[in-house]
Protein backbone atom coordinates (compact mmCIF):
# COMPACT_ATOMS: atom_id res chain seq x y z
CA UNK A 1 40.62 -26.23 -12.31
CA UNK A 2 41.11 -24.04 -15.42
CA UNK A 3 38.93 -22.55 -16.71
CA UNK A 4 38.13 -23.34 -20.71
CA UNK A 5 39.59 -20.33 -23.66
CA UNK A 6 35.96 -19.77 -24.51
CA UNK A 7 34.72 -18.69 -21.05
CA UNK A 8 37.54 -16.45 -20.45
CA UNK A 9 37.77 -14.60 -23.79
CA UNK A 10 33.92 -14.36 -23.73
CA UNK A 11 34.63 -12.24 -20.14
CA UNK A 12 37.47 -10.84 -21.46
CA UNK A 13 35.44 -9.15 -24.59
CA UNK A 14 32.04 -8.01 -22.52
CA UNK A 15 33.83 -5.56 -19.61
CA UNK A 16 33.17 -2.39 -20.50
CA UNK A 17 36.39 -0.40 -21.26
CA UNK A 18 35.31 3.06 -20.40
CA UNK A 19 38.05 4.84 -18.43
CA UNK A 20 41.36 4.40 -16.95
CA UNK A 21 40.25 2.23 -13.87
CA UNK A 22 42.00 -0.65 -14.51
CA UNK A 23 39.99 -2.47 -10.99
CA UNK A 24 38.65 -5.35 -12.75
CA UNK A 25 42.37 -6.26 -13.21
CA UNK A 26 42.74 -7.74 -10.01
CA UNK A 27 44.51 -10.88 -9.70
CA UNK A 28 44.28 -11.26 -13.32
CA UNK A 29 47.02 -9.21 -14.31
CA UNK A 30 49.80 -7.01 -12.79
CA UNK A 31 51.66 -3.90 -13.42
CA UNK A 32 54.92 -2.21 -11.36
CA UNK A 33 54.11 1.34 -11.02
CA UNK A 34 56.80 4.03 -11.50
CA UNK A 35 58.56 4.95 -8.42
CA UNK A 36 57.74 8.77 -9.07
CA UNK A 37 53.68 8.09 -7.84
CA UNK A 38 52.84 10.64 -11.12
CA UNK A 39 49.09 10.79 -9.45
CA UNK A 40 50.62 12.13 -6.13
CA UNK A 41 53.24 14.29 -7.40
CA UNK A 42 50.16 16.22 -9.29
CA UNK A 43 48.72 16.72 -6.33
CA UNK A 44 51.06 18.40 -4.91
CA UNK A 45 51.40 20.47 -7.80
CA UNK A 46 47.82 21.66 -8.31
CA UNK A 47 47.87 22.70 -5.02
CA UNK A 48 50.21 25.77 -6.62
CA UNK A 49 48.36 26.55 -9.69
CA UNK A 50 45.57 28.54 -10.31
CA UNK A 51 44.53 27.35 -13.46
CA UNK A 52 44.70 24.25 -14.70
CA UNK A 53 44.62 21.84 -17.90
CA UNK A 54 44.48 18.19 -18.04
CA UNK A 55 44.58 16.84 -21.36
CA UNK A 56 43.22 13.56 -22.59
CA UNK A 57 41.95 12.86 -18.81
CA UNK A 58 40.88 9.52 -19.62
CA UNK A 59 37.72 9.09 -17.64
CA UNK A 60 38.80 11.37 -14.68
CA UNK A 61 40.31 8.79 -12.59
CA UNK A 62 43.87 10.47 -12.06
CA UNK A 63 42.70 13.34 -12.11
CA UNK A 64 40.07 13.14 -9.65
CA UNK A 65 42.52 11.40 -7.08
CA UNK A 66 44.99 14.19 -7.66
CA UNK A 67 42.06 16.99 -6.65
CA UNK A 68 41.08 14.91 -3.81
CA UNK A 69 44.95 14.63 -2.55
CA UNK A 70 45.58 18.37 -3.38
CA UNK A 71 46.55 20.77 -0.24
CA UNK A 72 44.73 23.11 -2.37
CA UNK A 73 42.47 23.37 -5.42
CA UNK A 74 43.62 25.81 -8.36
CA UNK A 75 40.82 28.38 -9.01
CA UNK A 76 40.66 27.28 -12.17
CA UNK A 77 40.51 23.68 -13.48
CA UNK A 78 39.35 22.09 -16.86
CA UNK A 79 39.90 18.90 -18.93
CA UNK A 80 39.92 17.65 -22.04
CA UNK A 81 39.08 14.36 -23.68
CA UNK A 82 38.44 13.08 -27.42
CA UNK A 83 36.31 9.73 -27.29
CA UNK A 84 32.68 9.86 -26.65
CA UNK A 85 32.09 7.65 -23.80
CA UNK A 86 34.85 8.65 -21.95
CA UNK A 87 33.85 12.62 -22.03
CA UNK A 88 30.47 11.55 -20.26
CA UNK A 89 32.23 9.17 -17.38
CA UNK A 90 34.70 12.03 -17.00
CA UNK A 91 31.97 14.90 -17.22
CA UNK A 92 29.98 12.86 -14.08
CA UNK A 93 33.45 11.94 -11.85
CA UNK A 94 34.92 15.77 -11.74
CA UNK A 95 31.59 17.96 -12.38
CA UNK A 96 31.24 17.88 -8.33
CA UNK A 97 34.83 18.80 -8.15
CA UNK A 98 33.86 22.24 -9.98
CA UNK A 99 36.21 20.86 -13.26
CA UNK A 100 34.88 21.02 -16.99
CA UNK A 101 35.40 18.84 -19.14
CA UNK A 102 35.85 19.21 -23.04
CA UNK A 103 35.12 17.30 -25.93
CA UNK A 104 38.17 18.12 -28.17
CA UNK A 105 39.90 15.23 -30.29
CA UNK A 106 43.54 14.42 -29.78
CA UNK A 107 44.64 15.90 -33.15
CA UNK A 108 43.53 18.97 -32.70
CA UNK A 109 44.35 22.02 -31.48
CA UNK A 110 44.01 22.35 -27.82
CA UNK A 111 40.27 25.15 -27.68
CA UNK A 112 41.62 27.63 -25.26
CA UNK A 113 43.44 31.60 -25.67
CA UNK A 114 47.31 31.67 -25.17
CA UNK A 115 48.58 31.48 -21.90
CA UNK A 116 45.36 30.43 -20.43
CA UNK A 117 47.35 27.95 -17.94
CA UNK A 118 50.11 27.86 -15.40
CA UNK A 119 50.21 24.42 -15.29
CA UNK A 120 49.42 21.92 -18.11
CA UNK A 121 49.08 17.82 -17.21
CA UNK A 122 48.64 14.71 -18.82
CA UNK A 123 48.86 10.95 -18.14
CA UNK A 124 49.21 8.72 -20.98
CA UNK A 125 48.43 11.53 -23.94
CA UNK A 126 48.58 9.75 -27.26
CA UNK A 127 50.75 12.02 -28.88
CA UNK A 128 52.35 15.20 -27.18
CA UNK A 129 51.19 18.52 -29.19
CA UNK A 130 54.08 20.71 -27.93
CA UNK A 131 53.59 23.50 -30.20
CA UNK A 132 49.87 23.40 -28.32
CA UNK A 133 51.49 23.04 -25.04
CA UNK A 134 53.54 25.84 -25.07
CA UNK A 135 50.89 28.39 -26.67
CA UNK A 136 48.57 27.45 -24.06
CA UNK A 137 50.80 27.39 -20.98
CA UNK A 138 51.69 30.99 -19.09
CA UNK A 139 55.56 31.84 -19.57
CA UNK A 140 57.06 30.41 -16.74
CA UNK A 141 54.12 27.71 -16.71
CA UNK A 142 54.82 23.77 -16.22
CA UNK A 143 54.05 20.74 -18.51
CA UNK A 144 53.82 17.95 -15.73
CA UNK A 145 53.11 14.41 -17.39
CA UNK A 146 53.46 10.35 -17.45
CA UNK A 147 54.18 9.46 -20.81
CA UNK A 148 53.98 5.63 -22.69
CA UNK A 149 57.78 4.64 -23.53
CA UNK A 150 58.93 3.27 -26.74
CA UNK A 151 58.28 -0.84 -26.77
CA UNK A 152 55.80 -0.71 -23.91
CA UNK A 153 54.20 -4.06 -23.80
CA UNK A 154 56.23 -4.87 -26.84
CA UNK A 155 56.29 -8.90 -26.05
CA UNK A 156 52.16 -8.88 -26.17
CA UNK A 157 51.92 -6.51 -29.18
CA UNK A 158 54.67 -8.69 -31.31
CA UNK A 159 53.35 -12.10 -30.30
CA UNK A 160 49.97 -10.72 -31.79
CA UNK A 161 51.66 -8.58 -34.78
CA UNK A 162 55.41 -10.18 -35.31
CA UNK A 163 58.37 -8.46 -35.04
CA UNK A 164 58.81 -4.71 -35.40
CA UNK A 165 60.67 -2.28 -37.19
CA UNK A 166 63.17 -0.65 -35.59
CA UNK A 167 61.48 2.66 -36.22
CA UNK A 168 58.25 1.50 -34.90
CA UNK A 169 59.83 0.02 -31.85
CA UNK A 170 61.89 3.64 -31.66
CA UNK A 171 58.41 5.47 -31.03
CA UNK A 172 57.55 7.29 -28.26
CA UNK A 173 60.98 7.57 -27.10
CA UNK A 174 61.56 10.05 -24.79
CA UNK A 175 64.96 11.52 -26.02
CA UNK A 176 62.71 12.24 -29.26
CA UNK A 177 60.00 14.01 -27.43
CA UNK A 178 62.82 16.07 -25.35
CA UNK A 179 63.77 17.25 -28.64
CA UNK A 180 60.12 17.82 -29.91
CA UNK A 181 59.75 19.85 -26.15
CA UNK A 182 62.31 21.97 -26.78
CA UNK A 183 61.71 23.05 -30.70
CA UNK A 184 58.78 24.09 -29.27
CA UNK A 185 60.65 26.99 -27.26
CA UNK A 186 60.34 25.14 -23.93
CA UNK A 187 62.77 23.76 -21.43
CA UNK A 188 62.99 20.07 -20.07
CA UNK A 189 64.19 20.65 -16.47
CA UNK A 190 63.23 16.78 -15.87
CA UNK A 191 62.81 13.68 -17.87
CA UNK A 192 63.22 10.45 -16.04
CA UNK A 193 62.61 6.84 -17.60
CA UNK A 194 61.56 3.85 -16.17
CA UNK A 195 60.75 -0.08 -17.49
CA UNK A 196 58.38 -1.99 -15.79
CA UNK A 197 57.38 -5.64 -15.20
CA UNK A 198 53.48 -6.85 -16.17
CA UNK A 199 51.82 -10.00 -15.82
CA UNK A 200 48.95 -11.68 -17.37
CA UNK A 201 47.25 -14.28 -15.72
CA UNK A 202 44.11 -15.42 -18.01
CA UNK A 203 43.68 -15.22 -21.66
CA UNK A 204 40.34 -13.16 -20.56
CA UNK A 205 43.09 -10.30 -18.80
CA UNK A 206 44.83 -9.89 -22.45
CA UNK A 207 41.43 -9.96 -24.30
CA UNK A 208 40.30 -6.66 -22.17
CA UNK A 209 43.63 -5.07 -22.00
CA UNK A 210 43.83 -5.08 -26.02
CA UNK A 211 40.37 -4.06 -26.36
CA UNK A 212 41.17 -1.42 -23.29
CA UNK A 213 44.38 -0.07 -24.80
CA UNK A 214 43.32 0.22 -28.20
CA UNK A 215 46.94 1.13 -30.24
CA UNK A 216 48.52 -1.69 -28.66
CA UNK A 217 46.72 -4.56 -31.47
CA UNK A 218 45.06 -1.66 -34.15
CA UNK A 219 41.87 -3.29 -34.91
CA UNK A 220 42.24 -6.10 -32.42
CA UNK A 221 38.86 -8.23 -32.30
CA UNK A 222 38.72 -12.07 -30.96
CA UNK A 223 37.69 -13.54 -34.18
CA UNK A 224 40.54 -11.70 -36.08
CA UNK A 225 42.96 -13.13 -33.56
CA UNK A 226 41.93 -15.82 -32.06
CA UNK A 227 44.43 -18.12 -33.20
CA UNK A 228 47.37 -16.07 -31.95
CA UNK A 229 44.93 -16.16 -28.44
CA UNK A 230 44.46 -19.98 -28.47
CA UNK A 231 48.13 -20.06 -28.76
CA UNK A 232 48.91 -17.71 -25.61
CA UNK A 233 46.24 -19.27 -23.80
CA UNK A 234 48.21 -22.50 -23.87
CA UNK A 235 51.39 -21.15 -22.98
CA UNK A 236 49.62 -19.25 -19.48
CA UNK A 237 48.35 -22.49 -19.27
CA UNK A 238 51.67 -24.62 -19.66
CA UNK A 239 54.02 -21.82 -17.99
CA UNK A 240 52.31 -19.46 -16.22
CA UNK A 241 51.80 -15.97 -16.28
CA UNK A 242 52.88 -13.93 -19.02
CA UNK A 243 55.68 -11.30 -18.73
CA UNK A 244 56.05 -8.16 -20.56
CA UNK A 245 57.35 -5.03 -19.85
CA UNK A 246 55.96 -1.52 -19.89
CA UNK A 247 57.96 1.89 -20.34
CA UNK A 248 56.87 4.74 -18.90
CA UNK A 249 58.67 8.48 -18.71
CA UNK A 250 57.64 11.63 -16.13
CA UNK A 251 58.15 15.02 -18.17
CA UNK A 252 58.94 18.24 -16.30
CA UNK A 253 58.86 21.12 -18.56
CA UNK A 254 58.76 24.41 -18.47
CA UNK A 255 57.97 27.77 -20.76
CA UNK A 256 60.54 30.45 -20.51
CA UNK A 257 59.25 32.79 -17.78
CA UNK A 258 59.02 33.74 -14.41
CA UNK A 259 59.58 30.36 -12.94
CA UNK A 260 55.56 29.94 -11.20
CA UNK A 261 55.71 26.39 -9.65
């Protein structure tokens, strides 16, 4: 038996969205995971380094997983992270893990001395600082990160927003950030692309991933959108799940140097 729009999107709107622990997507939605395993392949690196930088850890999650996987901890390990709530869920997952975390927005500059790090990672950052990157990073240091792809879940953002602009659909691209990477004086010794299938179940799945993933929908509320949800309600309803795709590209970079990992 379905269940009626106004249950689900009233589920959909109370989980909290602290995080990147995407559990409470279980059998409501779906998402292929790049064949690189970017949370495993960290793990091998930090077992290395010696000093460490995550930036924009989210709520811990990936990072925690890749300490707990590591053959070795650095010596050194700290994090940063720009919204509020997710500072204090990261600050209580990785304190026992002997990692600080640091309340720094994502616009500005990263607070640590040149060179402080011989390997820099991120999952997900919202916009790449490379200039910031490579002043922090140790010359022969490593940038190690998953980042969004241009388009990513462009058939949910468009059925909510309308088409795009070429330009806007052009963000994030990774042949543009390659060129960003290396204007910045550092070396791309790895860039590999991937697009991915996703699946939305319940209207209640695309009311929590909008209000998860904030940039997807700017401003997204229910009551500013619900007709546009009535109308994908009806179509999971009618046809089943709903497919979109998400892009996602692993960055290997490296500062001039001694090569160190």
């Amino acid at each position: 038996m379905h269940r009626s729009f106004e249950d689900l999107v009233a589920e959909g709107a109370s989980v909290p969205t602290e995080g990147w622990d995407f559990s409470w997507f279980e059998g409501r939605a779906t998402e292929a995971r790049p064949s690189w395993g970017y949370a495993t392949s960290t793990a091998t690196r930090l077992g290395r380094a010696s000093a460490v930088l995550d930036i924009q850890t989210g709520g811990g999650e990936v990072l925690d997983f890749a300490l707990a996987s590591a053959p070795k901890r650095p010596l050194l390990t700290v994090a940063t992270e720009g919204w509020p709530p997710n500072v204090a869920k990261a600050t209580a997952l990785l304190r026992p893990r002997g990692v600080a975390v640091v309340a720094a927005p994502e616009d500005a500059p990263l607070p640590f001395a040149d060179a402080a790090f011989d390997l820099v990672v991120s999952r997900h950052p919202v916009r790449p600082h490379w200039d910031e990157i490579a002043r922090v990073l140790q010359p022969g240091g490593t940038y190690f990160a998953q980042h969004v792809g241009p388009a990513s879940v462009f058939e949910l953002v468009e059925h909510f927003l309308g088409p795009q602009p070429a330009e806007v659909r052009a963000g994030r691209h990774p042949e543009r950030e390659r060129a960003d990477a290396e204007a910045a004086g550092l070396d791309v010794v790895g860039l590999r692309a991937e697009r991915l299938r996703m699946e939305f179940h319940d209207i209640g799945a695309v009311v929590h991933f909008l209000r998860k993933v904030v940039w997807m929908v700017p401003g997204f509320t229910v009551a500013a959108y619900e007709p546009q949800l009535r109308a994908l309600h009806r179509r999971i309803q009618d046809e089943g799940p709903f497919v979109a795709h998400s892009t996602r590209h692993l960055f290997d970079v490296r500062k001039p140097g001694p090569h160190r990992l």
